[in-house]
N, C-alpha and C. Protein backbone atom coordinates (compact mmCIF):
# COMPACT_ATOMS: atom_id res chain seq x y z
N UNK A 1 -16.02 0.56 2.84
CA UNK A 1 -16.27 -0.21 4.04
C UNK A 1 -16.47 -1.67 3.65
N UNK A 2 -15.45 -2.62 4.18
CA UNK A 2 -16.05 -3.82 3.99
C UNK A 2 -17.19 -4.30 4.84
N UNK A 3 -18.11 -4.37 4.34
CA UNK A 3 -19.37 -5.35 5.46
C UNK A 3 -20.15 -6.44 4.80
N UNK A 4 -21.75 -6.26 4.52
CA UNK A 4 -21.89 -7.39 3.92
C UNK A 4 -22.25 -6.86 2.49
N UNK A 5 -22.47 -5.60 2.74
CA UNK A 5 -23.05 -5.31 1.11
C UNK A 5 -21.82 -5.10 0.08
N UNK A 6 -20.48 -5.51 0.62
CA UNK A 6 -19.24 -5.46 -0.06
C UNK A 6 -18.76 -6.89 -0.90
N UNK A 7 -20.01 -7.73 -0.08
CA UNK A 7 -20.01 -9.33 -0.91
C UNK A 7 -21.16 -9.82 -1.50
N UNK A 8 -22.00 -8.79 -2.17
CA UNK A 8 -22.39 -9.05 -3.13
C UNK A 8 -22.06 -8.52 -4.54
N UNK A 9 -22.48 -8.93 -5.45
CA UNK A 9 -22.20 -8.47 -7.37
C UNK A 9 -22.35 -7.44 -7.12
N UNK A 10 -21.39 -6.40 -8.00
CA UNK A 10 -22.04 -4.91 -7.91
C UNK A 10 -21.12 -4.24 -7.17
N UNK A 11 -21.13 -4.21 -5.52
CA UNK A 11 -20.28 -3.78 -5.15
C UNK A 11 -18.85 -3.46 -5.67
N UNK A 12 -18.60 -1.79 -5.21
CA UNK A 12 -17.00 -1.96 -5.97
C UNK A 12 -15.93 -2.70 -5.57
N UNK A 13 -16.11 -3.57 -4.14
CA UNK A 13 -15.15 -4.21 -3.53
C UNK A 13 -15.40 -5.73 -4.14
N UNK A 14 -16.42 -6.08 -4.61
CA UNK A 14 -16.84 -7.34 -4.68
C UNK A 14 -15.34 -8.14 -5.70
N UNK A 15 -15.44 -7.19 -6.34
CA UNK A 15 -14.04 -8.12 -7.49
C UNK A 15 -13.00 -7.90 -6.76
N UNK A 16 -12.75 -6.97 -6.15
CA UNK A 16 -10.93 -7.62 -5.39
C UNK A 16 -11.16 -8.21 -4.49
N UNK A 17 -12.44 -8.30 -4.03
CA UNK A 17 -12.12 -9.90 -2.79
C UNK A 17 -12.32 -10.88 -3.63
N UNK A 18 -13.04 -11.27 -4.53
CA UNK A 18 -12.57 -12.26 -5.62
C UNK A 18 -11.21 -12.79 -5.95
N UNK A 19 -10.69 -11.61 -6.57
CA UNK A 19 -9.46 -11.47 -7.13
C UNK A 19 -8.57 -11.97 -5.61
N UNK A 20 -8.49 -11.41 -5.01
CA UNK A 20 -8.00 -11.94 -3.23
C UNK A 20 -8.17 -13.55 -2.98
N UNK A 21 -9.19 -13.89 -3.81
CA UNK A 21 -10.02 -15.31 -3.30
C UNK A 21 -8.68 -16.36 -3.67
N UNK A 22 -8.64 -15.96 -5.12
CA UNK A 22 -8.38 -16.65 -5.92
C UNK A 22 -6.76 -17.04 -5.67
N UNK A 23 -6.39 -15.89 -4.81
CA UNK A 23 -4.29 -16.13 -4.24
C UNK A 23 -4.29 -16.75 -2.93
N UNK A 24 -5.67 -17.28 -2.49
CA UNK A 24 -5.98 -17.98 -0.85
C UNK A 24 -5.52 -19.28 -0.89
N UNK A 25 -4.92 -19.98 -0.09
CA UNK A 25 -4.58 -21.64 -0.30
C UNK A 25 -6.25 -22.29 -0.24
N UNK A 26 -5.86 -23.33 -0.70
CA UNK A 26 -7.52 -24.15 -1.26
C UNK A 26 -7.63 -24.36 -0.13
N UNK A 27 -9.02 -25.22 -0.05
CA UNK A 27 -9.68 -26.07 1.33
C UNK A 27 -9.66 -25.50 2.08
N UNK A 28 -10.18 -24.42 2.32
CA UNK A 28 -10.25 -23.39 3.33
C UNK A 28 -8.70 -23.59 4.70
N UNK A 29 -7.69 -23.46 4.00
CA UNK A 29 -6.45 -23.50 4.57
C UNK A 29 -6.00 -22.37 4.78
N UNK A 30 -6.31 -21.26 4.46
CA UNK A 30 -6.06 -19.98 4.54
C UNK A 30 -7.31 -19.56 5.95
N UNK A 31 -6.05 -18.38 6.51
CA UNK A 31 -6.80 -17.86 7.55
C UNK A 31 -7.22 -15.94 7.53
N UNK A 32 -8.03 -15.40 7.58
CA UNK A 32 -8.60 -13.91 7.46
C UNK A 32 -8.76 -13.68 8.46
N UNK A 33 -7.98 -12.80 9.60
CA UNK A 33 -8.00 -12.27 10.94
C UNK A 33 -8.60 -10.88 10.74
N UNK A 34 -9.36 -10.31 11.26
CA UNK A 34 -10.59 -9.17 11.07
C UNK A 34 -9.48 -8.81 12.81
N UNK A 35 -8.85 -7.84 12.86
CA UNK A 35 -8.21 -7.49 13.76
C UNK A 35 -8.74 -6.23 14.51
N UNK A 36 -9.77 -6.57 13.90
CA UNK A 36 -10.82 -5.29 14.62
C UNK A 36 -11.78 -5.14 15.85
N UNK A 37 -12.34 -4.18 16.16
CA UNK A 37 -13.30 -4.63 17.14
C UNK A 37 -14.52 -5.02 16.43
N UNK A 38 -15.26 -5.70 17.47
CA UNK A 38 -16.80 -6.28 17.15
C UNK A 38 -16.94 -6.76 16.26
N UNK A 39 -15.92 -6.89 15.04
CA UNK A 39 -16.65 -7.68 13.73
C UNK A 39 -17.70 -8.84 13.53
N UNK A 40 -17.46 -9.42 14.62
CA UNK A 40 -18.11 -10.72 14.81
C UNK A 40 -19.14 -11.10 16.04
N UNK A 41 -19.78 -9.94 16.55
CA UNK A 41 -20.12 -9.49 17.52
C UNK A 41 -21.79 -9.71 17.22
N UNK A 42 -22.99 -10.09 18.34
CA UNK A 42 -24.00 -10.06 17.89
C UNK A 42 -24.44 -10.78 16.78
N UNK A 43 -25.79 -10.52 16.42
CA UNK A 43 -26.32 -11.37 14.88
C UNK A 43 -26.11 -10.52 13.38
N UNK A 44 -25.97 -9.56 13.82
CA UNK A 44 -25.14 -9.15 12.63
C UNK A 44 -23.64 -9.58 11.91
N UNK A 45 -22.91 -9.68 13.42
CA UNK A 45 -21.30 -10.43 13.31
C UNK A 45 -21.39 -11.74 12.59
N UNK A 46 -22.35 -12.29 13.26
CA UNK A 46 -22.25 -14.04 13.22
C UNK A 46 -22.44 -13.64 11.26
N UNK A 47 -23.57 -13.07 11.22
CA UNK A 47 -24.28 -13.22 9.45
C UNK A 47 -23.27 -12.90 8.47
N UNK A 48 -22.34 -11.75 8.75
CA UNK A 48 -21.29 -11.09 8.33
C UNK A 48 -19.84 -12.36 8.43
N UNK A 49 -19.89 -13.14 9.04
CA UNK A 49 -19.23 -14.32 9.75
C UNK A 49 -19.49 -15.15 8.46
N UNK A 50 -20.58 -15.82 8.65
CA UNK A 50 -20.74 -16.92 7.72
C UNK A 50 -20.58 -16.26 6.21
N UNK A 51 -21.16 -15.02 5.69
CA UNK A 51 -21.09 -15.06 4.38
C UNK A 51 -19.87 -14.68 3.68
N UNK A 52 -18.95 -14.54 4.88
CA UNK A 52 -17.70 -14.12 3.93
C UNK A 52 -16.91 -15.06 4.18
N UNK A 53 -17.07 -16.07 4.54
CA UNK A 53 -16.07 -17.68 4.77
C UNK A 53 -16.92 -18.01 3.68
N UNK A 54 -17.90 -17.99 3.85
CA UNK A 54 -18.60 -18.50 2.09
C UNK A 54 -18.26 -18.64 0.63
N UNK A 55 -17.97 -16.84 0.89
CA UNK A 55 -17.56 -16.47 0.00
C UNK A 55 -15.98 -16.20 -0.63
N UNK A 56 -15.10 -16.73 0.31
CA UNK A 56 -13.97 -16.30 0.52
C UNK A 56 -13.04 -17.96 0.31
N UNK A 57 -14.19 -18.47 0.67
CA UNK A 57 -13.71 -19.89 1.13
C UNK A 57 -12.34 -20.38 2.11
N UNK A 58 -12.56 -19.45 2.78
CA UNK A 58 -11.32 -19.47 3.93
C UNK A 58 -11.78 -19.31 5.28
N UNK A 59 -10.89 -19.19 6.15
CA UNK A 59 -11.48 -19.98 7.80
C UNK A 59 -11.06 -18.58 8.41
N UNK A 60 -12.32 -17.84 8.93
CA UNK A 60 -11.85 -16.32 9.48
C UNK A 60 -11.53 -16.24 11.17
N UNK A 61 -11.07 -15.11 11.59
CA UNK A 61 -10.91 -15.28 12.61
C UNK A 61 -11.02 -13.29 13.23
N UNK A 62 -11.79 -13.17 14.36
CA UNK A 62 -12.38 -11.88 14.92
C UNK A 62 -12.87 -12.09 15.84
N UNK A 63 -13.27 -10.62 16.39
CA UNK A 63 -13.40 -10.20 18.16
C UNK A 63 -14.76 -9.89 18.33
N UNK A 64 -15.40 -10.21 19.41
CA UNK A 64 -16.69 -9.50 19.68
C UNK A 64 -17.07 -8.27 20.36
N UNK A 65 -16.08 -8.14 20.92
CA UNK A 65 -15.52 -6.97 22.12
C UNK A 65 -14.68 -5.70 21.28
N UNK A 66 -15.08 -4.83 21.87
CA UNK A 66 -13.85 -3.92 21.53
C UNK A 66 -12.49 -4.26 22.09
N UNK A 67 -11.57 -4.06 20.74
CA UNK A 67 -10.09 -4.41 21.29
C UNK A 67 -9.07 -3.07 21.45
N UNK A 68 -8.21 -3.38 21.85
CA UNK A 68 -7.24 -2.68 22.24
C UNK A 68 -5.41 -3.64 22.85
N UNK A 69 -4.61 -3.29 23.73
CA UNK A 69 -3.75 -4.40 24.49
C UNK A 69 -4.61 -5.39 24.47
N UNK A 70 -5.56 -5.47 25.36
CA UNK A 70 -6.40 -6.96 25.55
C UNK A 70 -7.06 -6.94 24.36
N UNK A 71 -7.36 -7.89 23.82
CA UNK A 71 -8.30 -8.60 22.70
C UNK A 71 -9.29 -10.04 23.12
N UNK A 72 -10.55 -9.62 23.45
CA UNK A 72 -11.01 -10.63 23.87
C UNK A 72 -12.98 -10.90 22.58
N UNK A 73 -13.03 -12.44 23.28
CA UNK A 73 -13.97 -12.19 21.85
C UNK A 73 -13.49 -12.79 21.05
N UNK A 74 -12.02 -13.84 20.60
CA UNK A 74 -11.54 -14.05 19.66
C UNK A 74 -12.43 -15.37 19.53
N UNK A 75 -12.70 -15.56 18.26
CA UNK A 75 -13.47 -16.73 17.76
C UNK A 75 -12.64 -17.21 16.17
N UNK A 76 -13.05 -18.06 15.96
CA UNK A 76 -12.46 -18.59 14.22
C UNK A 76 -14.04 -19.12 13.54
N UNK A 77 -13.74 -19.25 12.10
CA UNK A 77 -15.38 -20.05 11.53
C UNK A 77 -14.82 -20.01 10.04
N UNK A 78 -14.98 -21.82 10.12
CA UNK A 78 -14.45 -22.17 8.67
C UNK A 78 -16.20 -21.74 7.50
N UNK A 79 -15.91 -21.98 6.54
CA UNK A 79 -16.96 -22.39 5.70
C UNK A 79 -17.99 -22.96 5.89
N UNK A 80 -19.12 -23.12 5.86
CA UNK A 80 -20.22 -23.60 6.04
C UNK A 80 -20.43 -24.56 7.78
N UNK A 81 -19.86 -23.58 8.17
CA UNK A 81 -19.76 -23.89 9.84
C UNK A 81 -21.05 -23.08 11.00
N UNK A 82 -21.55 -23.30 11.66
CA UNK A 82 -22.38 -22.23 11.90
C UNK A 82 -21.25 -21.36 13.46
N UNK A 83 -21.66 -20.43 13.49
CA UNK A 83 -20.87 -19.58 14.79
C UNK A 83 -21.50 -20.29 16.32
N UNK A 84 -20.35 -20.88 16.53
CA UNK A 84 -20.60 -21.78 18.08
C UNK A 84 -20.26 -20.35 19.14
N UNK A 85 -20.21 -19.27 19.21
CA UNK A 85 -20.14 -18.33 20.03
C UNK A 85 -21.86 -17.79 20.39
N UNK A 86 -22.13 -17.23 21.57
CA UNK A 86 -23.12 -16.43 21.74
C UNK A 86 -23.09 -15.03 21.11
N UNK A 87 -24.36 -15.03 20.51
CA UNK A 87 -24.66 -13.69 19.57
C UNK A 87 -24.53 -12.54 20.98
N UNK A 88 -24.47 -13.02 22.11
CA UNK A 88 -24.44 -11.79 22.94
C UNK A 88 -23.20 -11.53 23.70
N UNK A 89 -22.23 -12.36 23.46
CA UNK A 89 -20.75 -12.31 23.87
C UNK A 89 -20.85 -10.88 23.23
N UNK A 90 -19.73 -10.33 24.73
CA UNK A 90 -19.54 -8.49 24.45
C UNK A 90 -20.40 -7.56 24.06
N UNK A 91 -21.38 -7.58 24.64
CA UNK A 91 -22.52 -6.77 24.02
C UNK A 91 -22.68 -6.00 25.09
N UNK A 92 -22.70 -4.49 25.70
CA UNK A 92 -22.91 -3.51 26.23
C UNK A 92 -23.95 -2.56 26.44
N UNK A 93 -24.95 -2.23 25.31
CA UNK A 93 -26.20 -2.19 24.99
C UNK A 93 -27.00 -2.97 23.92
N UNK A 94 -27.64 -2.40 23.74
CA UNK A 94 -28.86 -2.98 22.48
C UNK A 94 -29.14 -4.51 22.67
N UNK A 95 -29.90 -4.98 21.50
CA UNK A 95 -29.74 -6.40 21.44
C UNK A 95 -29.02 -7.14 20.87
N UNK A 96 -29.36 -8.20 20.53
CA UNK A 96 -28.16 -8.94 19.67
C UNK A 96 -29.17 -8.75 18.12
N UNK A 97 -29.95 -8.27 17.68
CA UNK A 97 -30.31 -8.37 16.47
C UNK A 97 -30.03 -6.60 16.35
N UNK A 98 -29.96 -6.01 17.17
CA UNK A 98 -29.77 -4.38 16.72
C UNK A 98 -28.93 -4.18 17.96
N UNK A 99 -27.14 -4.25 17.72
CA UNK A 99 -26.21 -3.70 18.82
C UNK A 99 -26.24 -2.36 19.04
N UNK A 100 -25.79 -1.78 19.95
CA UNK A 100 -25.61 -0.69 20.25
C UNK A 100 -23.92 -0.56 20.70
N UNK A 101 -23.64 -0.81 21.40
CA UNK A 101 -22.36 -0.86 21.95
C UNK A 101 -21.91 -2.10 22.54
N UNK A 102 -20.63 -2.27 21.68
CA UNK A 102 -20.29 -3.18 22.94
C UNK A 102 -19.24 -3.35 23.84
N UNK A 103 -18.49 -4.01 24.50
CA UNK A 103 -18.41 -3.62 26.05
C UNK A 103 -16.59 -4.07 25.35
N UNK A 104 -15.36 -3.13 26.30
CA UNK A 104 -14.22 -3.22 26.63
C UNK A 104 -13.56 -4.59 26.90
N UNK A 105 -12.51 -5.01 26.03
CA UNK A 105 -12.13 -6.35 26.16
C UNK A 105 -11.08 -6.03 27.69
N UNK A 106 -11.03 -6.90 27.98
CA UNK A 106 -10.13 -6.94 29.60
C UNK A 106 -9.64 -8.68 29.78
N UNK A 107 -8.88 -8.39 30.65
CA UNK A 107 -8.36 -9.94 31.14
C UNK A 107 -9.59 -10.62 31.84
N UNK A 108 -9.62 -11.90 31.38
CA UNK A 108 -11.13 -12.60 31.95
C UNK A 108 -12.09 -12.42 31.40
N UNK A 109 -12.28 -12.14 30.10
CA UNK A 109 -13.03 -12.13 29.39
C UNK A 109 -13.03 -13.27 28.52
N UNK A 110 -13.79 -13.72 27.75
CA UNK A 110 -13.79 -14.71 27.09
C UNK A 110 -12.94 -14.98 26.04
N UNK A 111 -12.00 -15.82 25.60
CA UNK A 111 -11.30 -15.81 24.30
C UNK A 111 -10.21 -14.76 24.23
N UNK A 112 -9.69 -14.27 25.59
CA UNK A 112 -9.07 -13.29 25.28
C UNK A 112 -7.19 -13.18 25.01
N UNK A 113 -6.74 -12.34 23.91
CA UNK A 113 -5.20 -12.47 24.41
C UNK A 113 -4.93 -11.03 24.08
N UNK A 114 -3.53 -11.08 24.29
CA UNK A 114 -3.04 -9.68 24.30
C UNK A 114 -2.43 -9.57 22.60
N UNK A 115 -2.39 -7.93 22.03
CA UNK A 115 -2.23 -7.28 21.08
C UNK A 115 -1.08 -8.06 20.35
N UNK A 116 0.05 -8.22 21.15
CA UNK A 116 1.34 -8.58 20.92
C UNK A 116 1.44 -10.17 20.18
N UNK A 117 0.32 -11.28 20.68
CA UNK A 117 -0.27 -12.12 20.56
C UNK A 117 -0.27 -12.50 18.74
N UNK A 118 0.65 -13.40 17.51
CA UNK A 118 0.38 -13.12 16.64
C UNK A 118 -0.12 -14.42 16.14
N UNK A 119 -0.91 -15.22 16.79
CA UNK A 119 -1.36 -16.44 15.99
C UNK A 119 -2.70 -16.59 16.74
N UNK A 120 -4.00 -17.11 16.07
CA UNK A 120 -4.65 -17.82 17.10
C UNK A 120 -5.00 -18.85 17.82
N UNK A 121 -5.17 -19.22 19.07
CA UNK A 121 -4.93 -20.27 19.99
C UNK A 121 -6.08 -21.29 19.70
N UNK A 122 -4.92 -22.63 19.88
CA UNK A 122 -5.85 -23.47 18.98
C UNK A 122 -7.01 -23.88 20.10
N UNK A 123 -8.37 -24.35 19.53
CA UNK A 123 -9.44 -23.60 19.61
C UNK A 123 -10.69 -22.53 19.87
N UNK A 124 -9.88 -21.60 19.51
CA UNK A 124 -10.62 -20.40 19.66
C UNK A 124 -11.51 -20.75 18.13
């Protein structure tokens, strides 16, 4: 599972995202699309957000919402940037420090585009 305990020493993932680091264009010119749901969702997302642009030194990009056709939730976050999104964008239950679920991306939702969609829109 990549999460956060996959970017520290130790971890068995920790050296091939290294090794990954190292084939990234410099100056955080390279982009990491997390094409998933919620990655970036809540205060867990955001924390998970910053330490792997950190560590990666590249400019990521993920959903807060569950995705599917619609993808909404899309945000970007270079390096030492803090997350200009609300920790509670797409959140369905729980809080934003302990999620529970979060809520179906749809049209009109925030940040949203469709599946088919293969770049992200400049400023998201």
């Amino acid at each position: 599972v990549l999460d956060r305990a996959a970017l520290r020493p130790g971890h068995p993932l920790h050296r091939d995202l290294l090794a990954i680091r190292e084939r990234l264009l410099p100056g955080a010119a390279s982009l990491w699309w997390f094409r998933t749901c919620e990655t970036l969702g809540a205060l867990p997302g955001q924390d998970f957000a910053r330490r792997f642009t950190d560590l990666m030194g590249a400019r990521i990009a993920g959903h807060t919402y569950i995705i599917g056709p619609w993808q909404s939730g899309l945000h970007t976050l270079a390096p030492g940037v803090a997350p200009a999104w609300s920790p509670g964008e797409g959140l369905a239950e729980g809080t934003i420090a302990a999620p529970a679920r979060a809520r179906w991306s749809r049209q009109g939702e925030p940040n949203t585009i469709h599946c088919l969609q293969g770049q992200v829109p400049e400023g998201f």
